[in-house]
C-alpha atoms as a PDB file:
ATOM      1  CA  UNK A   1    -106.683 -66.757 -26.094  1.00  0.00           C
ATOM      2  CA  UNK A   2    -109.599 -68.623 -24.055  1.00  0.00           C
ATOM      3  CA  UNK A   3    -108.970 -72.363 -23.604  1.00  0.00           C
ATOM      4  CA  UNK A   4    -111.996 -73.264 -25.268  1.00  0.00           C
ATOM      5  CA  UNK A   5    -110.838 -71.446 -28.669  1.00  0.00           C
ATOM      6  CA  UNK A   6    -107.127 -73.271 -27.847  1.00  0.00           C
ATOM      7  CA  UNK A   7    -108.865 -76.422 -27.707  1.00  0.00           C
ATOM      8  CA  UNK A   8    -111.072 -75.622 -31.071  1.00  0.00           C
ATOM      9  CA  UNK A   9    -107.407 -75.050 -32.863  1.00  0.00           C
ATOM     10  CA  UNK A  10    -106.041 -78.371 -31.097  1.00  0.00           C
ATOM     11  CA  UNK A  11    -109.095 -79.844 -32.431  1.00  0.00           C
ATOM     12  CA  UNK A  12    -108.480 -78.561 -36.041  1.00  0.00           C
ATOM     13  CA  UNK A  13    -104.887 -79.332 -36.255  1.00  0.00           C
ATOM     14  CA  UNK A  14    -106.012 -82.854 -35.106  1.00  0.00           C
ATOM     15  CA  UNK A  15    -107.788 -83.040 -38.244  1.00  0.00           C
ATOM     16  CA  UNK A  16    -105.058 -81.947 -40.515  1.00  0.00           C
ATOM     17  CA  UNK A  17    -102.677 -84.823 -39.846  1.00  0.00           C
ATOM     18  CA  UNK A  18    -101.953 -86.465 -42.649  1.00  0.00           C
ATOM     19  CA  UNK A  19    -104.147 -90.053 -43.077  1.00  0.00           C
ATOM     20  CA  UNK A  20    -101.743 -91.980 -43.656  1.00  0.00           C
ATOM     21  CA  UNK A  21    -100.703 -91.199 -40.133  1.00  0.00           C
ATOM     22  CA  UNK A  22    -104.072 -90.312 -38.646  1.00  0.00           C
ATOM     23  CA  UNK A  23    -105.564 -93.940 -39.295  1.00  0.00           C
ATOM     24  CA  UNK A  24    -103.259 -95.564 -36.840  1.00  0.00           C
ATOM     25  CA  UNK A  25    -103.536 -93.833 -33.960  1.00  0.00           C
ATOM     26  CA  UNK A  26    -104.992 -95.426 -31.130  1.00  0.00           C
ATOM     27  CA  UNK A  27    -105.981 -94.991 -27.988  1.00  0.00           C
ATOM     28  CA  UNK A  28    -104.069 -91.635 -27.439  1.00  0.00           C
ATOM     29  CA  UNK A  29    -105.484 -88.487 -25.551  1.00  0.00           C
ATOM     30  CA  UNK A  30    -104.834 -85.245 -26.001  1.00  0.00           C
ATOM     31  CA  UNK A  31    -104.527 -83.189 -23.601  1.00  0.00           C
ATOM     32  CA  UNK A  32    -104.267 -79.229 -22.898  1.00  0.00           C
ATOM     33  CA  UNK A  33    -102.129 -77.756 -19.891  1.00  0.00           C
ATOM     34  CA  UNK A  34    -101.340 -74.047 -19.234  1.00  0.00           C
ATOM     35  CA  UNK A  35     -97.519 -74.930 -18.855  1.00  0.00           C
ATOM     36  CA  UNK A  36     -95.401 -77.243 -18.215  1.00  0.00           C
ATOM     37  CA  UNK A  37     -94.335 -77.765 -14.473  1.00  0.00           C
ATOM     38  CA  UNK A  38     -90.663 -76.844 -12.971  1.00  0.00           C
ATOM     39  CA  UNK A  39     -90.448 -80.465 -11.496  1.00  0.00           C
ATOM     40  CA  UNK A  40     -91.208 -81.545 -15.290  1.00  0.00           C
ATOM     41  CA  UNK A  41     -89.066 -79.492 -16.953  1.00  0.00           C
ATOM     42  CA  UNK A  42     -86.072 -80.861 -14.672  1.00  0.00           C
ATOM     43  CA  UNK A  43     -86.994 -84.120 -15.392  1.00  0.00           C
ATOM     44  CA  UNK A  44     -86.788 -83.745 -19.021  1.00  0.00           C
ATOM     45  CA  UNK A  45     -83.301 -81.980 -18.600  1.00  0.00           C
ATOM     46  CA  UNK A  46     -84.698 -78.102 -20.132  1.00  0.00           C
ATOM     47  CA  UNK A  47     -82.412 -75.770 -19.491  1.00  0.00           C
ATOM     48  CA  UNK A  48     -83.326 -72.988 -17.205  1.00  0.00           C
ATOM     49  CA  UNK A  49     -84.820 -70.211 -19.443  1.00  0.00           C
ATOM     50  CA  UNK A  50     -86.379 -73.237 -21.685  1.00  0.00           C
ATOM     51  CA  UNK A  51     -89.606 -74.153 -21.926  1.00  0.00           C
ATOM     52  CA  UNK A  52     -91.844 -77.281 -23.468  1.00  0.00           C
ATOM     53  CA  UNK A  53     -94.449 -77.220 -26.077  1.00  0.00           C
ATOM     54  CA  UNK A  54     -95.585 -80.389 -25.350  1.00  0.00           C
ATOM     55  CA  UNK A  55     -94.562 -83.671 -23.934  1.00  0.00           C
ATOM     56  CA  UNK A  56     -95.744 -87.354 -25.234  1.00  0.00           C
ATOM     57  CA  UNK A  57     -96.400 -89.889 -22.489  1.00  0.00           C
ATOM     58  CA  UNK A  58     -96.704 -93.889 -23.060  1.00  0.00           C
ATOM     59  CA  UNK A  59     -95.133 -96.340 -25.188  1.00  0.00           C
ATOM     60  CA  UNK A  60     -94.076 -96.373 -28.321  1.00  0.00           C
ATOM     61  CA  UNK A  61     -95.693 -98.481 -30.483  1.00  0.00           C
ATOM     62  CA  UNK A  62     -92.211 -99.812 -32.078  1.00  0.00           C
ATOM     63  CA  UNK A  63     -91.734-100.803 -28.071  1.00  0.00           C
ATOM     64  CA  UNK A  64     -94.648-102.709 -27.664  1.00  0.00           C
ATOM     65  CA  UNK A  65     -94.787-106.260 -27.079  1.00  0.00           C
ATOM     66  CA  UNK A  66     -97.231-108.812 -27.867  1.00  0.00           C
ATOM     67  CA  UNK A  67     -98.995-108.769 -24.706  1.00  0.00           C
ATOM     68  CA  UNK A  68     -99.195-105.330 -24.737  1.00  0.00           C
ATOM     69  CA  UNK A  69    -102.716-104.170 -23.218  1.00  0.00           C
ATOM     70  CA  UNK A  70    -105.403-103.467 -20.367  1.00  0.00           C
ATOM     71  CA  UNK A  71    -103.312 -99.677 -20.323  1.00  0.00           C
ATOM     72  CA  UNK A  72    -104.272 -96.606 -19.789  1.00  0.00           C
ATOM     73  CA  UNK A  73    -104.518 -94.646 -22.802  1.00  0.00           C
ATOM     74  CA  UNK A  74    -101.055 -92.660 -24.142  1.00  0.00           C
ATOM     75  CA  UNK A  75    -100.879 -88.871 -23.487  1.00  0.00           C
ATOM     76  CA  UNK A  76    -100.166 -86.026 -25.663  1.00  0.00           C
ATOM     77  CA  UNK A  77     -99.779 -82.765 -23.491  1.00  0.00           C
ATOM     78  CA  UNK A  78     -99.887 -79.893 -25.060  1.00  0.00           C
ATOM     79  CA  UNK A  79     -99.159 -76.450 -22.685  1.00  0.00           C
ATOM     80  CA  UNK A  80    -100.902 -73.882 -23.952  1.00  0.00           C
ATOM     81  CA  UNK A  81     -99.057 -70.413 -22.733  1.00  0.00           C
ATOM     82  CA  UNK A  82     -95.837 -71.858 -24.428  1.00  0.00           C
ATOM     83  CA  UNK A  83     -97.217 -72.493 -27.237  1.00  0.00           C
ATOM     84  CA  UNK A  84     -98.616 -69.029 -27.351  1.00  0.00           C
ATOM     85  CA  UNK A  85     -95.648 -67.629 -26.299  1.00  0.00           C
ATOM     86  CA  UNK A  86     -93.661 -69.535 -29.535  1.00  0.00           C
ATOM     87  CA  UNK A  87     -95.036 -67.207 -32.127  1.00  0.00           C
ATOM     88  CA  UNK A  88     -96.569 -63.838 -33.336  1.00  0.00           C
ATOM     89  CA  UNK A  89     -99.037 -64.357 -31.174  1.00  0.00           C
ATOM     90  CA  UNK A  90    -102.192 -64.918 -34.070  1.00  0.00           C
ATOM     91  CA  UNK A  91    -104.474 -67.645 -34.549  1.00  0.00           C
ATOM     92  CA  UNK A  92    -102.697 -68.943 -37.659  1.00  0.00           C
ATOM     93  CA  UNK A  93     -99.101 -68.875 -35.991  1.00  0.00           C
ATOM     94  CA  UNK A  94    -100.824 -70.762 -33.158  1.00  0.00           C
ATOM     95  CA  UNK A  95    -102.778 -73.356 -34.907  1.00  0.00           C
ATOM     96  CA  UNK A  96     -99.454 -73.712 -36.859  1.00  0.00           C
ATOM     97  CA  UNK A  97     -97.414 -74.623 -33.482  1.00  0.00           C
ATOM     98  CA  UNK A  98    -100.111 -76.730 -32.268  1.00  0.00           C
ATOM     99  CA  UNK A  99     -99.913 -78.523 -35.431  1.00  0.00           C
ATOM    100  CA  UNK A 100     -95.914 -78.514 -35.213  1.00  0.00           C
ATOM    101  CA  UNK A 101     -96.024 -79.865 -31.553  1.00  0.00           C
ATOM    102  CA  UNK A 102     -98.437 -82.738 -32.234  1.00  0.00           C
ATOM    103  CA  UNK A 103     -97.178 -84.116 -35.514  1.00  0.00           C
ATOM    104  CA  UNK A 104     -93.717 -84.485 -32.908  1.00  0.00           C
ATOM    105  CA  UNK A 105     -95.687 -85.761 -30.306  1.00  0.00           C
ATOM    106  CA  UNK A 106     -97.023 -88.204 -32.492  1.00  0.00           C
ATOM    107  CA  UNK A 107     -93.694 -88.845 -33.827  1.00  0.00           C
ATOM    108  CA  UNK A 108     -92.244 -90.370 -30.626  1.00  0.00           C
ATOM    109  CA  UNK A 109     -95.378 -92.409 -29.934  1.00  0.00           C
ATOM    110  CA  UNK A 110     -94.783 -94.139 -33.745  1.00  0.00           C
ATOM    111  CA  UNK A 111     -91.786 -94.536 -32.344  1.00  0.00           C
ATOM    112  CA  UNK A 112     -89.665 -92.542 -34.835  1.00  0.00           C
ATOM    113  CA  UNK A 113     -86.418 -91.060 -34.833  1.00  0.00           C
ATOM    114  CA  UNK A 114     -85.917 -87.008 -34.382  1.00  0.00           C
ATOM    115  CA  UNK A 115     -84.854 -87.094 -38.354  1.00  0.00           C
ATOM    116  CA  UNK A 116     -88.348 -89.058 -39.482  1.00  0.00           C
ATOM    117  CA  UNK A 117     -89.755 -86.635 -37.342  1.00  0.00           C
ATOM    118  CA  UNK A 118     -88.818 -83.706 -38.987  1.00  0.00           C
ATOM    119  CA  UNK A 119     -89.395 -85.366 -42.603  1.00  0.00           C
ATOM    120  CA  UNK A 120     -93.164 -85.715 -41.593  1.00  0.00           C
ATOM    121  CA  UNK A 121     -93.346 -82.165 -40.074  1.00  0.00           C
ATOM    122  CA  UNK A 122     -92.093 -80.573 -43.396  1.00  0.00           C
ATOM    123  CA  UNK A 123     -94.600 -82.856 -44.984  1.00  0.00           C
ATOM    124  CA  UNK A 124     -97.177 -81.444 -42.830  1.00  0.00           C
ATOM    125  CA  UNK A 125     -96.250 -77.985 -43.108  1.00  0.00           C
ATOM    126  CA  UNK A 126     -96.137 -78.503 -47.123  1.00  0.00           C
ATOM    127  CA  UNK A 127     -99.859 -79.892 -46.873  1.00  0.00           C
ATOM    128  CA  UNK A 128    -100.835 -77.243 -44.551  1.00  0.00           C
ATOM    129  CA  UNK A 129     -99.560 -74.388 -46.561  1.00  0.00           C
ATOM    130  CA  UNK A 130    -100.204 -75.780 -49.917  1.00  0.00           C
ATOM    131  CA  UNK A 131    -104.040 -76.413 -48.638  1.00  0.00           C
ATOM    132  CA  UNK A 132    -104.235 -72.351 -46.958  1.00  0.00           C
ATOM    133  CA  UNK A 133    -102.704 -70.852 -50.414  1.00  0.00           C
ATOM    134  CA  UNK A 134     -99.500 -69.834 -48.558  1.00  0.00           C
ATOM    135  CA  UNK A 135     -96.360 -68.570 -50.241  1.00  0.00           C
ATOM    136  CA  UNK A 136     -94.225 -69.989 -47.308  1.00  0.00           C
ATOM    137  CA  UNK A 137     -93.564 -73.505 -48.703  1.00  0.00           C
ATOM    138  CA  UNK A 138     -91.947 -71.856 -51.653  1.00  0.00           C
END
């Protein structure tokens, strides 16, 4: 898949999120990567086979202080041949996997545990199949 079709899905699965959780992000960018480095993937501890989908950079906003400000803007990378790689392979299962990755991206920079996490990904995948006509949420 070209990167300018990958970044038309990232786009797309940008405007999916839920509003509720859309309306307060701030100041976040969203990045595409082919993969993530080896240097990376030792510092977040992957075991050697593993691989990331993406990676959120920044502060949380349950983290933040008062005088919190004057930053550079959070990141959420998102690598591109993994993602690929996670799936059949078709434009759904990847748009589905972007979606996946950023709704937990997102997750760390509301500053939410792993279990919240997963409670708004099911939510998301619930919308997102509900909304295509899929049989999958049943």
């Amino acid at each position: 898949m070209t990167r300018e079709r990958f970044r038309e899905l990232v786009e797309e699965a940008i405007d999916s999120i839920p509003d509720r959780f859309a309306r307060h992000i701030r100041n976040v960018g969203f990045i595409v990567e082919d993969e993530p480095s080896d240097e990376l993937l030792d510092e977040m501890e992957v075991e050697e086979g593993g691989t990331l989908l993406g990676l959120y950079h920044g502060t949380p906003l349950t983290e933040r202080h008062w005088d919190h400000g004057n930053q550079l803007p959070d990141r959420i990378l998102l690598f591109q041949n993994p993602i690929e790689e996670d799936g059949d392979g078709s434009e759904d299962d990847v748009f589905d996997a972007i979606g996946e990755t950023l709704i937990h991206e997102l997750g760390h920079y509301f500053g939410m545990t792993e279990e919240e996490i997963d409670v708004v990904e099911a939510i998301w995948r619930r919308e997102h199949f509900d909304e295509a006509g899929s049989d999958e949420s049943a």
